[in-house]
C-alpha atoms as a PDB file:
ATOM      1  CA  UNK A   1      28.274  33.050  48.840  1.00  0.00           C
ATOM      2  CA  UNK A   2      24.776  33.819  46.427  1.00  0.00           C
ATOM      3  CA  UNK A   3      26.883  33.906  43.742  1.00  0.00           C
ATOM      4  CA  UNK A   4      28.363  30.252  43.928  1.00  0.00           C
ATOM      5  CA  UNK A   5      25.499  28.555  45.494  1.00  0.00           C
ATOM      6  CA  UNK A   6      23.291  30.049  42.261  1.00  0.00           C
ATOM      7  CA  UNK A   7      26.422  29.035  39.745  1.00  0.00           C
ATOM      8  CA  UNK A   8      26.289  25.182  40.861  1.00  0.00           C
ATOM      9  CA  UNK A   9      22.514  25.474  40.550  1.00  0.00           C
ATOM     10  CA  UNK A  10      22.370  26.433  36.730  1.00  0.00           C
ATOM     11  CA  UNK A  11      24.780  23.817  36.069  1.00  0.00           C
ATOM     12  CA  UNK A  12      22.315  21.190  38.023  1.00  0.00           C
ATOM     13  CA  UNK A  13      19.702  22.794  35.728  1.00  0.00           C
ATOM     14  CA  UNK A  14      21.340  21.913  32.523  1.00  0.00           C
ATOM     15  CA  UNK A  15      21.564  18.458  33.941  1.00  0.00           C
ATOM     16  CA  UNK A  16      18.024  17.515  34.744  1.00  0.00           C
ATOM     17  CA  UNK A  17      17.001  19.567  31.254  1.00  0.00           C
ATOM     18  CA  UNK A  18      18.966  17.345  29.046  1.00  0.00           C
ATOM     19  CA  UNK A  19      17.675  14.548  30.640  1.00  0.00           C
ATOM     20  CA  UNK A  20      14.189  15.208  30.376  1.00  0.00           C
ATOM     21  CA  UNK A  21      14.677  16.758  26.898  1.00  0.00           C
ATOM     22  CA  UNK A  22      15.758  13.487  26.002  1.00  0.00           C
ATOM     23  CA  UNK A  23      13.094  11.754  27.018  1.00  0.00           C
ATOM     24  CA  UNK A  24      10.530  13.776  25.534  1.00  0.00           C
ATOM     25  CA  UNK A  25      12.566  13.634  22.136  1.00  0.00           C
ATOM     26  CA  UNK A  26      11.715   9.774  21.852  1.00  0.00           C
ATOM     27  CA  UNK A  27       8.398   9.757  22.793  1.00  0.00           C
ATOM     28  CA  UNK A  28       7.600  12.735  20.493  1.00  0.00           C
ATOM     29  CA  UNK A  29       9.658  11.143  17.439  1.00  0.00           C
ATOM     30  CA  UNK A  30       8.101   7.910  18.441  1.00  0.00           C
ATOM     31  CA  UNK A  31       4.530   9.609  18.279  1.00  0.00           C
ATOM     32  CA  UNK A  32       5.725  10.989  14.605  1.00  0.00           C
ATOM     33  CA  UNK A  33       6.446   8.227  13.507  1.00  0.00           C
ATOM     34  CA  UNK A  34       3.891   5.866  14.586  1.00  0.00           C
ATOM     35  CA  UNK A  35       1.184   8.608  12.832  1.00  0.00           C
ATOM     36  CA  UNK A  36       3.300   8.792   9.417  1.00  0.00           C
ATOM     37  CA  UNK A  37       3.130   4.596   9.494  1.00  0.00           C
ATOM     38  CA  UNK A  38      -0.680   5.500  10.298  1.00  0.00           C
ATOM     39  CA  UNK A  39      -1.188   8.003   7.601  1.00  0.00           C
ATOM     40  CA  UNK A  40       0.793   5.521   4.969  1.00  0.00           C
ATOM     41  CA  UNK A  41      -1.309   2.352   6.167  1.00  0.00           C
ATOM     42  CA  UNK A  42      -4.893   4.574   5.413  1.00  0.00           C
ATOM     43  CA  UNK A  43      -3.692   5.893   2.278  1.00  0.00           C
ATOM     44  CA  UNK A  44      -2.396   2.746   0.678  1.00  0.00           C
ATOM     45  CA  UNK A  45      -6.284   1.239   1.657  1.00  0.00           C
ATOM     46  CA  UNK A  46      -8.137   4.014   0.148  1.00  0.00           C
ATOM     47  CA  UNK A  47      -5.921   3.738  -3.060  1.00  0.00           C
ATOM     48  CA  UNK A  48      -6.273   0.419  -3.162  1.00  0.00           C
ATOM     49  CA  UNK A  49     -10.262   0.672  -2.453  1.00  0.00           C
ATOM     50  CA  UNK A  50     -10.402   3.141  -5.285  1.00  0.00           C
ATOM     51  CA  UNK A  51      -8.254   1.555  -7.834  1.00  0.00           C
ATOM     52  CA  UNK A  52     -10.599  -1.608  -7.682  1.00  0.00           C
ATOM     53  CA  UNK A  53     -13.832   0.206  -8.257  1.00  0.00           C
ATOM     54  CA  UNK A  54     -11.997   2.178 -11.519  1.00  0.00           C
ATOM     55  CA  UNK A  55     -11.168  -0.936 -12.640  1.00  0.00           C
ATOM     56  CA  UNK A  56     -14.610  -2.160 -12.419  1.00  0.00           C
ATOM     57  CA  UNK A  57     -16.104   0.380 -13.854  1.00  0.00           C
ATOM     58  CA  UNK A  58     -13.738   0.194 -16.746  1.00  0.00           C
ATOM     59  CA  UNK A  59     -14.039  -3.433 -17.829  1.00  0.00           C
ATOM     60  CA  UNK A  60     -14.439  -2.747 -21.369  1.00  0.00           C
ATOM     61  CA  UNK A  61     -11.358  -1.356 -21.742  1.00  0.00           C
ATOM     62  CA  UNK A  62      -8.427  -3.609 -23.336  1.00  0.00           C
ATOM     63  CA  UNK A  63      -6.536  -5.900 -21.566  1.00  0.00           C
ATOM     64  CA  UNK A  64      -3.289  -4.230 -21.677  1.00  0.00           C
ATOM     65  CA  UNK A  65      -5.518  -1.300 -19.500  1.00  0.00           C
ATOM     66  CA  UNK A  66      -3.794  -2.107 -16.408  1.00  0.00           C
ATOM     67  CA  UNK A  67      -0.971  -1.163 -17.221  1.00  0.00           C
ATOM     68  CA  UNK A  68      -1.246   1.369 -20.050  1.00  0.00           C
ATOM     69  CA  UNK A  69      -3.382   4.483 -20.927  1.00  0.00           C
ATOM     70  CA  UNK A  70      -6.557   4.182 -22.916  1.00  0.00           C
ATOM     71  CA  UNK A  71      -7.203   6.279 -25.352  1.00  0.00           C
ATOM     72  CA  UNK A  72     -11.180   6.157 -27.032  1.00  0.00           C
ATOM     73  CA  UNK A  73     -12.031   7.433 -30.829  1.00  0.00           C
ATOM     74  CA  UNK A  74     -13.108  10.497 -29.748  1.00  0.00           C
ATOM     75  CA  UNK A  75      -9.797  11.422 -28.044  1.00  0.00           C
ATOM     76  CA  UNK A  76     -10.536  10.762 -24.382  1.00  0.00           C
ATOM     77  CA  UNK A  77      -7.221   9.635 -22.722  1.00  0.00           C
ATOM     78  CA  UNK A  78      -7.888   6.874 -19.580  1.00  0.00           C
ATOM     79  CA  UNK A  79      -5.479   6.764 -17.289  1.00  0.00           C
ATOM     80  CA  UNK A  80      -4.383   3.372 -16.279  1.00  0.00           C
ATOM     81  CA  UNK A  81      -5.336   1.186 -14.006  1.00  0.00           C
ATOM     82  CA  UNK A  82      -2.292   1.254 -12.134  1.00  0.00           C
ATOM     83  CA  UNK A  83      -1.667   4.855 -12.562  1.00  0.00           C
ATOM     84  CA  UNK A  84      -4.550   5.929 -11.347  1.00  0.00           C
ATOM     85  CA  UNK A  85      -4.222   3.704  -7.954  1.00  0.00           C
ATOM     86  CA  UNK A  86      -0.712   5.555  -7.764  1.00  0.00           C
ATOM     87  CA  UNK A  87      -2.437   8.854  -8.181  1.00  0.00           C
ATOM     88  CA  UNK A  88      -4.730   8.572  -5.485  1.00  0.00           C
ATOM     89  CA  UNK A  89      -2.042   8.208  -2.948  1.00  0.00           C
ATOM     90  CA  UNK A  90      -1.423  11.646  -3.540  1.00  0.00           C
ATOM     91  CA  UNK A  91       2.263  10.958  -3.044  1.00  0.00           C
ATOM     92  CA  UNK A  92       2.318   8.634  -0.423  1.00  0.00           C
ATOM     93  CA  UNK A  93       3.554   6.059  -2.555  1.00  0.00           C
ATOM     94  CA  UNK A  94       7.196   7.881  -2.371  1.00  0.00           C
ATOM     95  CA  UNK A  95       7.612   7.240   1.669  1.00  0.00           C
ATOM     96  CA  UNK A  96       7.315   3.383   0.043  1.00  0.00           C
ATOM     97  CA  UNK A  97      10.568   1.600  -1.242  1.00  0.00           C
ATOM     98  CA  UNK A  98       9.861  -1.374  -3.690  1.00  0.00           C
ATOM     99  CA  UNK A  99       6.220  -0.047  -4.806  1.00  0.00           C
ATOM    100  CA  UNK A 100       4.346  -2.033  -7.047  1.00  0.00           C
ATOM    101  CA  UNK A 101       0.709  -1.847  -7.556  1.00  0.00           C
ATOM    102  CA  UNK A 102      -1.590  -4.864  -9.887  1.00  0.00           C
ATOM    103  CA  UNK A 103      -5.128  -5.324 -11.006  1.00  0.00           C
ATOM    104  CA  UNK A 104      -6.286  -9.023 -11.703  1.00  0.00           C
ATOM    105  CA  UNK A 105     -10.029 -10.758 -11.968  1.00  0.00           C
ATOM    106  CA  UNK A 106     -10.322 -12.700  -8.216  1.00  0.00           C
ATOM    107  CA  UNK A 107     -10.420 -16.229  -7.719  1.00  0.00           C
ATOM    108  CA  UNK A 108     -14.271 -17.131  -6.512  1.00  0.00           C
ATOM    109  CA  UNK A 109     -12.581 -20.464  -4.548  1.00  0.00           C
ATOM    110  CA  UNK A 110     -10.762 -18.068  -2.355  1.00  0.00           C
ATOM    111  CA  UNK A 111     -13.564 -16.064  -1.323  1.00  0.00           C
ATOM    112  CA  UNK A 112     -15.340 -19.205  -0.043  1.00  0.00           C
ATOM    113  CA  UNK A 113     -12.423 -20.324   2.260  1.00  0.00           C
ATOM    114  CA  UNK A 114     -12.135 -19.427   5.573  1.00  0.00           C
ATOM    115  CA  UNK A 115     -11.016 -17.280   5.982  1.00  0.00           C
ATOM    116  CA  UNK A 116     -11.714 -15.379   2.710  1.00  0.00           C
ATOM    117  CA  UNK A 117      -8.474 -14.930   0.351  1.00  0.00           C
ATOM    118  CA  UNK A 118      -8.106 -12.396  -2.650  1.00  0.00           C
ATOM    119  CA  UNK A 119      -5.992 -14.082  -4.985  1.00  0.00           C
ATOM    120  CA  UNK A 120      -6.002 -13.832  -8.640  1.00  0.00           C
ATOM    121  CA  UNK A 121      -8.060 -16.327 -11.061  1.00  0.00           C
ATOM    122  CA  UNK A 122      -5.340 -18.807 -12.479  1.00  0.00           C
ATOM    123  CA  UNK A 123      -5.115 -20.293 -16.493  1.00  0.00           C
ATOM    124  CA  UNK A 124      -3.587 -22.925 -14.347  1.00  0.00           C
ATOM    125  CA  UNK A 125      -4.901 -26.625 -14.721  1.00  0.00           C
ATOM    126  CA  UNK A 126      -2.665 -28.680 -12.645  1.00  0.00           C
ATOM    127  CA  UNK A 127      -3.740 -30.265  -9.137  1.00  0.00           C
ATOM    128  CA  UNK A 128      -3.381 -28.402  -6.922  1.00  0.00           C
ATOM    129  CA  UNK A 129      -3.804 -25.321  -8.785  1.00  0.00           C
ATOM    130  CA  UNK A 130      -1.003 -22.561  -9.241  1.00  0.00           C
ATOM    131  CA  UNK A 131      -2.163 -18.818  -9.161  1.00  0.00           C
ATOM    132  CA  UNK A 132      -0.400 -16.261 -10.427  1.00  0.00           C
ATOM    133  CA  UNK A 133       2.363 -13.314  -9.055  1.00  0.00           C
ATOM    134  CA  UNK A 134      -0.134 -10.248 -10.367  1.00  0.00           C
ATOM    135  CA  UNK A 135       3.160  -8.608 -10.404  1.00  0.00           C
ATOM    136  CA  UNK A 136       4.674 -10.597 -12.641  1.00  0.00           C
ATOM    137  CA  UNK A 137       3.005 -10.156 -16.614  1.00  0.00           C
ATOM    138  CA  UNK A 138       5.027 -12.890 -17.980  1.00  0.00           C
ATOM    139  CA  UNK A 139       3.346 -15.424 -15.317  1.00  0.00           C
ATOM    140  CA  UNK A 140       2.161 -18.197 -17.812  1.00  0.00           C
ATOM    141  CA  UNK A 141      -0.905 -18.918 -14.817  1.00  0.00           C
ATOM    142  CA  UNK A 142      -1.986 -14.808 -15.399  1.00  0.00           C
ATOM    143  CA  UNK A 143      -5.313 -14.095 -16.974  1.00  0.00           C
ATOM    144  CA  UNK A 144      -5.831 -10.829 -18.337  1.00  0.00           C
ATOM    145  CA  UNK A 145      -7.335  -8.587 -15.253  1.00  0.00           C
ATOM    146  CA  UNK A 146     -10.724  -8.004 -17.103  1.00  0.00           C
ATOM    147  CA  UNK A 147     -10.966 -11.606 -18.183  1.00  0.00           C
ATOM    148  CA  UNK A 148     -14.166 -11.747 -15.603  1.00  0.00           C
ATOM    149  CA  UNK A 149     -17.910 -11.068 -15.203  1.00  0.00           C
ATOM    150  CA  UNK A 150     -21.022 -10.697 -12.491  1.00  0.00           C
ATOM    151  CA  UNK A 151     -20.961 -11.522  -9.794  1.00  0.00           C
ATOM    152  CA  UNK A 152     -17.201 -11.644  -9.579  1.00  0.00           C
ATOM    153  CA  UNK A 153     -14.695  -9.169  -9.159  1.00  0.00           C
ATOM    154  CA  UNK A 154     -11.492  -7.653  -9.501  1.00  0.00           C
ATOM    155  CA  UNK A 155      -9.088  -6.582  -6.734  1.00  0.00           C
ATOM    156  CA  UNK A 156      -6.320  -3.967  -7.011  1.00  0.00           C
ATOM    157  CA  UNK A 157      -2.937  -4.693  -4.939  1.00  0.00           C
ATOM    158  CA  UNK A 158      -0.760  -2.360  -3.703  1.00  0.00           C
ATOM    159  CA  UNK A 159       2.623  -3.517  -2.425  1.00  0.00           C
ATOM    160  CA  UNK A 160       5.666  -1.534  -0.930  1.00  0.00           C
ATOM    161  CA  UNK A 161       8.052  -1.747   1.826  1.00  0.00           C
ATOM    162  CA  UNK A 162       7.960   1.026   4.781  1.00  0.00           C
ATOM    163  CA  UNK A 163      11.158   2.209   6.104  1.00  0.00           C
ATOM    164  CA  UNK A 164      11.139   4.045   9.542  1.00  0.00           C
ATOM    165  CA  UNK A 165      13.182   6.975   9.643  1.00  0.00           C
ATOM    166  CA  UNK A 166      14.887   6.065  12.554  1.00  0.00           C
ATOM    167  CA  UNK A 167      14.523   3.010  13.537  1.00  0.00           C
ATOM    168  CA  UNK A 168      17.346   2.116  15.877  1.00  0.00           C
ATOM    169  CA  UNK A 169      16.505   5.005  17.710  1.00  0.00           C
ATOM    170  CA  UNK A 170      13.107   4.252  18.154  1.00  0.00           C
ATOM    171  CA  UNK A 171      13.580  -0.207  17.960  1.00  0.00           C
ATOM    172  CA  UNK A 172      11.498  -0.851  15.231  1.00  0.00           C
ATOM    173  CA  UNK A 173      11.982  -2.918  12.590  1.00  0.00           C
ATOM    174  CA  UNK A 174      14.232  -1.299   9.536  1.00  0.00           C
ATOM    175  CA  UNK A 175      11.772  -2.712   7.213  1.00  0.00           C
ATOM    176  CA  UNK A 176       8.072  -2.707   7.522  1.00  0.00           C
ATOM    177  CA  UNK A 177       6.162  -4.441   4.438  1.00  0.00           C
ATOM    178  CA  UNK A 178       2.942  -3.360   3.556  1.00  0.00           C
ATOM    179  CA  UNK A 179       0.539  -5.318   1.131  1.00  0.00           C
ATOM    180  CA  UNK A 180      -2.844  -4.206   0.813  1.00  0.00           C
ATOM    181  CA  UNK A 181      -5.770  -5.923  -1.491  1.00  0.00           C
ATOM    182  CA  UNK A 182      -9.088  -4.380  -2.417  1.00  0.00           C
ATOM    183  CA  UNK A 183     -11.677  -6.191  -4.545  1.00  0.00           C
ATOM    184  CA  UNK A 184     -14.500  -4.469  -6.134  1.00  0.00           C
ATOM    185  CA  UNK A 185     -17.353  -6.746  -7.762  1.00  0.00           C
ATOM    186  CA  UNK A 186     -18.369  -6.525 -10.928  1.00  0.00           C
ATOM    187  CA  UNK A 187     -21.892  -5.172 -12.134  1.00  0.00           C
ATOM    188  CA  UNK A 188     -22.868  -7.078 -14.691  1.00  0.00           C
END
């Protein structure tokens, strides 16, 4: 009679384990997940942070230093703008699909609005005025991103797209964007 009684009992204990297991497994991939979004969000603003003040501390650098390396006479190679932002996400930029990072001079009228908004300075002289994609170096509104001076700045944007790893299992969105803006004023 043991013998059965303890037979239907491990099969009762299989039961309630898989249930509870089950539980635990979303909350603890949910907890995972939430933290890598975390750790992604943090990085992207440091970068971000740092890529603006490089920028402004490299203002006499050429226009095309955004984008591309500078090298000086004596042999002194400057990474880019933009590939220095990238480097200080220490790789965090890979858990980002679509990612795209752009330096441009800000627009002083958007820091007085309330609230405050980072936008690039525009070459544009049409009412209402038309500022720029900073993505987009072919924009005929784009002025170069050094084309400033004291007491204005530059601001460094990093955009990508965040994709859960499982996101049906969890019910989050499939797609999370993420676009960041730092601004860094210059020092005259």
């Amino acid at each position: 009679m043991k013998l059965h009684r303890a037979a239907r009992r491990r099969g009762m204990t299989i039961v309630e384990s898989a249930l509870v297991l089950a539980v635990f497994c979303l909350l603890l991939f949910g907890i995972f997940e939430y933290c890598r979004f975390l750790y992604v969000m943090h990085v992207v603003q440091n970068a971000a942070r740092d890529g603006s003040r490089y920028a402004v501390v490299n203002m006499d650098k050429p226009s095309t230093f955004d984008a591309t390396d500078y090298t000086d006479a004596s042999g002194t190679v400057y990474p880019s703008v933009q590939k220095f932002t990238t480097n200080r996400l220490g790789g965090g930029n890979k858990q980002l699909a679509n990612f795209k990072v752009a330096a441009f001079p800000v627009d002083e009228t958007g820091l007085t609005l309330s609230p405050p908004v980072v936008r690039p300075k525009t070459a544009s002289t049409a009412t209402p005025k038309v500022y720029p994609d900073p993505f987009t170096a072919s924009d005929p509104n784009r002025t170069a991103w050094n084309q400033t001076s004291f007491p204005s700045g530059i601001g460094v944007r990093i955009y990508g797209e965040y994709n859960p790893i499982l996101p049906t299992f969890l019910r989050m969105p499939t797609m999370i964007k993420i676009d960041i803006t730092a601004m860094a004023n210059c020092e005259g």
